[in-house]
Protein backbone atom coordinates (compact mmCIF):
# COMPACT_ATOMS: atom_id res chain seq x y z
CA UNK A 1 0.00 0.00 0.00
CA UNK A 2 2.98 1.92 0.90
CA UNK A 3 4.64 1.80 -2.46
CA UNK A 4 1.38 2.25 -4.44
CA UNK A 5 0.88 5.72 -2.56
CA UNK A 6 4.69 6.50 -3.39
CA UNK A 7 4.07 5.74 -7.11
CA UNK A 8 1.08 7.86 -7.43
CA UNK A 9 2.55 10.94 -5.35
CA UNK A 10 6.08 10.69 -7.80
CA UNK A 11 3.82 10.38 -10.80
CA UNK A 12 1.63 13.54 -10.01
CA UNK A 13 4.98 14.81 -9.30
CA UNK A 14 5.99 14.58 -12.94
CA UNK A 15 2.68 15.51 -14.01
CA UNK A 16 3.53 19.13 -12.06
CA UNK A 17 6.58 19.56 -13.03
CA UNK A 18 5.69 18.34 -17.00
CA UNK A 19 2.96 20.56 -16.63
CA UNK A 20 4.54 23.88 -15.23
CA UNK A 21 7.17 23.31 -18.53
CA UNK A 22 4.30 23.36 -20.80
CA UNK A 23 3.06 26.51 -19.23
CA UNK A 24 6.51 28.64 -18.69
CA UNK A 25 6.92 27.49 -22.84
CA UNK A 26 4.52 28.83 -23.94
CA UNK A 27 4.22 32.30 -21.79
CA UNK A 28 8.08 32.18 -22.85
CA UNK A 29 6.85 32.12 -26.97
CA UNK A 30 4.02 34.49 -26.49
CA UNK A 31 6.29 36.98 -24.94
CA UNK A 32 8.87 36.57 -27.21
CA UNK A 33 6.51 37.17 -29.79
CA UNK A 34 5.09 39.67 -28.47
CA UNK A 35 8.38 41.89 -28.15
CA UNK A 36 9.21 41.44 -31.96
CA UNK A 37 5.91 42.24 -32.96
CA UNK A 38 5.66 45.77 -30.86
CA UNK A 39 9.60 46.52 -31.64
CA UNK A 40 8.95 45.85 -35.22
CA UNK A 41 5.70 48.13 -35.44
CA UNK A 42 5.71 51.19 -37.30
CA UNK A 43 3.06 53.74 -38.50
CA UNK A 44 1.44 52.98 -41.59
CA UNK A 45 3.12 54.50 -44.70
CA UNK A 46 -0.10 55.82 -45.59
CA UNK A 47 -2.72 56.64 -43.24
CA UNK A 48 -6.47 56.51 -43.49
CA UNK A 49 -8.72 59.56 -43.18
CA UNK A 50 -10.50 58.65 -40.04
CA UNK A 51 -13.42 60.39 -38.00
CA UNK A 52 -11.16 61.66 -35.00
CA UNK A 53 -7.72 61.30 -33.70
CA UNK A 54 -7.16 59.78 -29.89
CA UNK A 55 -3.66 59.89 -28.76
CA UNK A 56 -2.95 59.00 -24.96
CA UNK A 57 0.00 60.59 -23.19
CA UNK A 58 3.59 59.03 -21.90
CA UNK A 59 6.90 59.07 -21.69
CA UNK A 60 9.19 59.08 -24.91
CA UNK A 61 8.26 59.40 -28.40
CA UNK A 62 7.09 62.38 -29.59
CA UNK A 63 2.89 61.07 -29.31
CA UNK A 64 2.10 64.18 -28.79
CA UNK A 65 3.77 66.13 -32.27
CA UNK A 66 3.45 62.92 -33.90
CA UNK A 67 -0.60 63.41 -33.41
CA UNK A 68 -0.30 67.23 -33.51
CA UNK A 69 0.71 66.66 -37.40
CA UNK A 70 -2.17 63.82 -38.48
CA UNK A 71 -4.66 66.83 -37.34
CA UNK A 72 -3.05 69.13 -38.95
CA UNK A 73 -2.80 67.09 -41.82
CA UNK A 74 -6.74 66.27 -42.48
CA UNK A 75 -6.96 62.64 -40.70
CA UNK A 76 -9.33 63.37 -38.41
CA UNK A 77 -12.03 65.68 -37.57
CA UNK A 78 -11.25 65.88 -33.99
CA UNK A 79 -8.33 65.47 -31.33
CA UNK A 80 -8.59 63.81 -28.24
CA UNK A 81 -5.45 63.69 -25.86
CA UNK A 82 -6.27 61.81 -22.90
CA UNK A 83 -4.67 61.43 -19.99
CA UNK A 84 -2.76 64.74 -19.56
CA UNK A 85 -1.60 66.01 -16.19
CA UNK A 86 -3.42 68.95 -14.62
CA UNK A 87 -0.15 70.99 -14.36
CA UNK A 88 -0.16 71.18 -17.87
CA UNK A 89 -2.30 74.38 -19.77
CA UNK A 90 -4.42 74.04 -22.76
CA UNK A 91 -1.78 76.36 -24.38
CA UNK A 92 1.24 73.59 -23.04
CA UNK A 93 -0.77 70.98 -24.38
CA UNK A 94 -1.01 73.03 -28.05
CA UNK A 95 2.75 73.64 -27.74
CA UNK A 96 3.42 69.66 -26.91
CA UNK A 97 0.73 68.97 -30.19
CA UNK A 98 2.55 71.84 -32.21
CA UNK A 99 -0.38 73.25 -33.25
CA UNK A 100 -1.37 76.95 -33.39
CA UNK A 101 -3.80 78.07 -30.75
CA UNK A 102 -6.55 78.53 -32.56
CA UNK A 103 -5.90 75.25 -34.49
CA UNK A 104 -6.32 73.76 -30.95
CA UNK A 105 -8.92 75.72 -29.21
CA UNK A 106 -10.84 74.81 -32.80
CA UNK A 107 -10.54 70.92 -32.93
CA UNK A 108 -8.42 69.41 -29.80
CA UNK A 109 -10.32 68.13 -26.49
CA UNK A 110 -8.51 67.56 -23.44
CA UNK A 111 -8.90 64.82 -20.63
CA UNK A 112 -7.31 65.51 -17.29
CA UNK A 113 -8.99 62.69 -15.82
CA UNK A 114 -7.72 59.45 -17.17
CA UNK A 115 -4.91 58.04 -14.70
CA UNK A 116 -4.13 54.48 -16.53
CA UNK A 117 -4.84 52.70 -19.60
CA UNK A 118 -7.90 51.82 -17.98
CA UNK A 119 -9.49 55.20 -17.74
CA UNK A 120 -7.81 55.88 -21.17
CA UNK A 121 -9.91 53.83 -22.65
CA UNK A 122 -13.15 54.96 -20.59
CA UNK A 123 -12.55 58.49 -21.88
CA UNK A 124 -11.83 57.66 -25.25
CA UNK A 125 -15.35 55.51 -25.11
CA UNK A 126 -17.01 58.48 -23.86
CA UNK A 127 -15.30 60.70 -26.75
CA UNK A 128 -16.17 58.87 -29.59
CA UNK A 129 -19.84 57.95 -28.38
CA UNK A 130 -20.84 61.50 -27.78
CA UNK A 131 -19.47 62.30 -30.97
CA UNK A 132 -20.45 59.39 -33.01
CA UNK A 133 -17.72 58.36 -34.41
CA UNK A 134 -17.19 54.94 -35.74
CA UNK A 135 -13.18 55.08 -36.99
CA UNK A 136 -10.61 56.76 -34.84
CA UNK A 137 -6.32 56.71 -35.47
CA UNK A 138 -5.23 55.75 -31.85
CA UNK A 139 -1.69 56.92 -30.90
CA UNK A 140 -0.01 56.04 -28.22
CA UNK A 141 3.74 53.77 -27.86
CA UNK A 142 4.14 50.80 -29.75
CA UNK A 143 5.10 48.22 -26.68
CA UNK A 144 1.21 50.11 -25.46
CA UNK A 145 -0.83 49.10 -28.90
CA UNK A 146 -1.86 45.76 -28.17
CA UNK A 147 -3.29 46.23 -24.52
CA UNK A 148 -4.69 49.75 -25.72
CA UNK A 149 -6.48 48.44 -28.43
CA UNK A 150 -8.12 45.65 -26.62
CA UNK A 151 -9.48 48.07 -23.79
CA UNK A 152 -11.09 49.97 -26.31
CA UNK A 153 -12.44 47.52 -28.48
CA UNK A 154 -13.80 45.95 -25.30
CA UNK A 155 -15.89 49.17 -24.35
CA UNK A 156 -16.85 50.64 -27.81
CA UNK A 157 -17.66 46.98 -30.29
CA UNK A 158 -17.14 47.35 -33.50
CA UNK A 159 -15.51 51.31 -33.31
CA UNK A 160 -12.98 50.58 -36.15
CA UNK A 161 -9.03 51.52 -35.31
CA UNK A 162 -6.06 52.50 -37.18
CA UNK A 163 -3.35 51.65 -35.70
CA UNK A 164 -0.26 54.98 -35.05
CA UNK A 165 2.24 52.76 -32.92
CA UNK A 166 5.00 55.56 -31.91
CA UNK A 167 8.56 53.54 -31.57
CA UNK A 168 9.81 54.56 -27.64
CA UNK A 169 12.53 52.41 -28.00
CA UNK A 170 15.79 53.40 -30.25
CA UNK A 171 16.71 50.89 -33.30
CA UNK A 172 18.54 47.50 -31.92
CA UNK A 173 17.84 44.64 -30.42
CA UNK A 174 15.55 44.22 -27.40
CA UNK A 175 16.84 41.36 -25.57
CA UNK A 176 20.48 43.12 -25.65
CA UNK A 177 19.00 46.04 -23.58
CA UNK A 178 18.13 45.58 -19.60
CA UNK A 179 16.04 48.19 -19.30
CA UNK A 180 14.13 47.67 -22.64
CA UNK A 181 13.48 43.82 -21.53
CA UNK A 182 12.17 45.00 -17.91
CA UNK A 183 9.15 47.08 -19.73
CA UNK A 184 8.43 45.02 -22.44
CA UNK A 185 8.00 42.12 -19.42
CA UNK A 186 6.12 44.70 -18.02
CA UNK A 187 3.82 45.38 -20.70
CA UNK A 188 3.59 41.73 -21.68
CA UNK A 189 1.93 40.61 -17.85
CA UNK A 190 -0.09 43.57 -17.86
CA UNK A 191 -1.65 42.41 -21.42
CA UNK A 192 -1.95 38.85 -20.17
CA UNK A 193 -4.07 40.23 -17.50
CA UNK A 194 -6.20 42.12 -19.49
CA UNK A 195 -7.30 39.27 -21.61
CA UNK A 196 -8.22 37.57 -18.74
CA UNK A 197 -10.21 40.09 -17.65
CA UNK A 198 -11.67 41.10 -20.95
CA UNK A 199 -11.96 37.03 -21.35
CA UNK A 200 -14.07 37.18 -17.83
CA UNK A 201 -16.17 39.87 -18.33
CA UNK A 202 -17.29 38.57 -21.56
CA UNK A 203 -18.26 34.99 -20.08
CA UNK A 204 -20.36 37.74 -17.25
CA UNK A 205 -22.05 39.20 -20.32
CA UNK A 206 -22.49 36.40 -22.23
CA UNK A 207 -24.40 34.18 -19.08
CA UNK A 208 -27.86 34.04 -19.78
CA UNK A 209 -30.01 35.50 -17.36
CA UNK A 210 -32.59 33.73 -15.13
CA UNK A 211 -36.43 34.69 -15.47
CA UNK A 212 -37.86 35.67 -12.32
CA UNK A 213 -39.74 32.99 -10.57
CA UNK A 214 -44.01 33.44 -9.64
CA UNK A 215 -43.84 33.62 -6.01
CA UNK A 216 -45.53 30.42 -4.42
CA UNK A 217 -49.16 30.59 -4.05
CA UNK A 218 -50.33 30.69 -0.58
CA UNK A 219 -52.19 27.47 0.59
């Protein structure tokens, strides 16, 4: 009995240990794939005349003049820049887009009240529904497209996005820089977790609901 219970316990051992492999592979591909995708993305050569332009603040790569220039250039109606700090002016924020005051006061709406990519995306719901549009260019960092792109598409359906993935990073290769692995781990648990949440609250909507039952008659 003794050695039948030893068997069992080594073999569920294995099973474990086979099974924790299995797993660490493949988060080990997906992440892998996912930092060559996102240091590999680039804006379109040509991009599409959309109905507004949402770019969502950060560190590093220009978003800001980068989405300054697609509304200056006729790709959208409207500007959205969400997430901006409250020390920051309309006229900083029309300096940071490099766009002319009037230019801005015009067509550029600013959210101070976005705090993650979370609220981001609640804003930029609330932007595009009140306006009615249908196709927006989203800017933002490339290692941040994948994540911001869900969170939106999760909140607004079928709203139709193109794609402006700023590079952060400088040309080379990401697993010879330190710092440049450490956020693209980062970024990659962070997405991980939002498709399980996304993956959740989609089971929550999908669950059909219960009818109401008659309340018993009394006897």
């Amino acid at each position: 009995m003794t050695k039948s219970r030893s068997k069992k316990k080594r073999a569920w051992a294995r099973f474990v240990i086979y099974l924790i492999l299995i797993i660490s592979a493949g988060l080990l591909s997906g992440f892998v794939t996912f930092a060559n995708k996102v240091s590999n993305m680039r804006p379109a050569v040509s991009m599409p005349i959309a109905d507004g332009i949402v770019v969502w603040t950060g560190k590093g790569g220009d978003r800001l003049s980068h989405a300054g220039k697609l509304l200056e250039n006729g790709h959208g109606e409207r500007l959205l820049v969400s997430g901006v700090n409250e020390a920051l002016s309309e006229t900083d924020v029309y300096e940071l887009l490099m766009l002319p005051s009037d230019k801005g006061a015009c067509c550029v709406d600013i959210d101070y009240k976005a705090l993650d990519t979370i609220g981001n995306a609640q804003e930029t719901h609330h932007w595009l529904t009140s306006l009615g549009y249908e196709h927006i260019i989203l800017v933002t960092s490339a290692y941040h497209m994948p994540r911001a792109q869900i969170e939106i598409s999760a909140l607004s359906g079928r709203v139709r996005i193109s794609p402006y993935a700023v590079a952060y990073d400088p040309a080379g290769s990401w697993w010879k820089d330190g710092l440049r692995r450490k956020r693209l781990i980062r970024e990659y648990g962070k997405l991980l977790l939002t498709y399980l949440r996304q993956s959740g609250n989609k089971k929550q909507r999908e669950a059909p609901e219960l009818p109401d039952m008659p309340a018993a008659s009394q006897p």
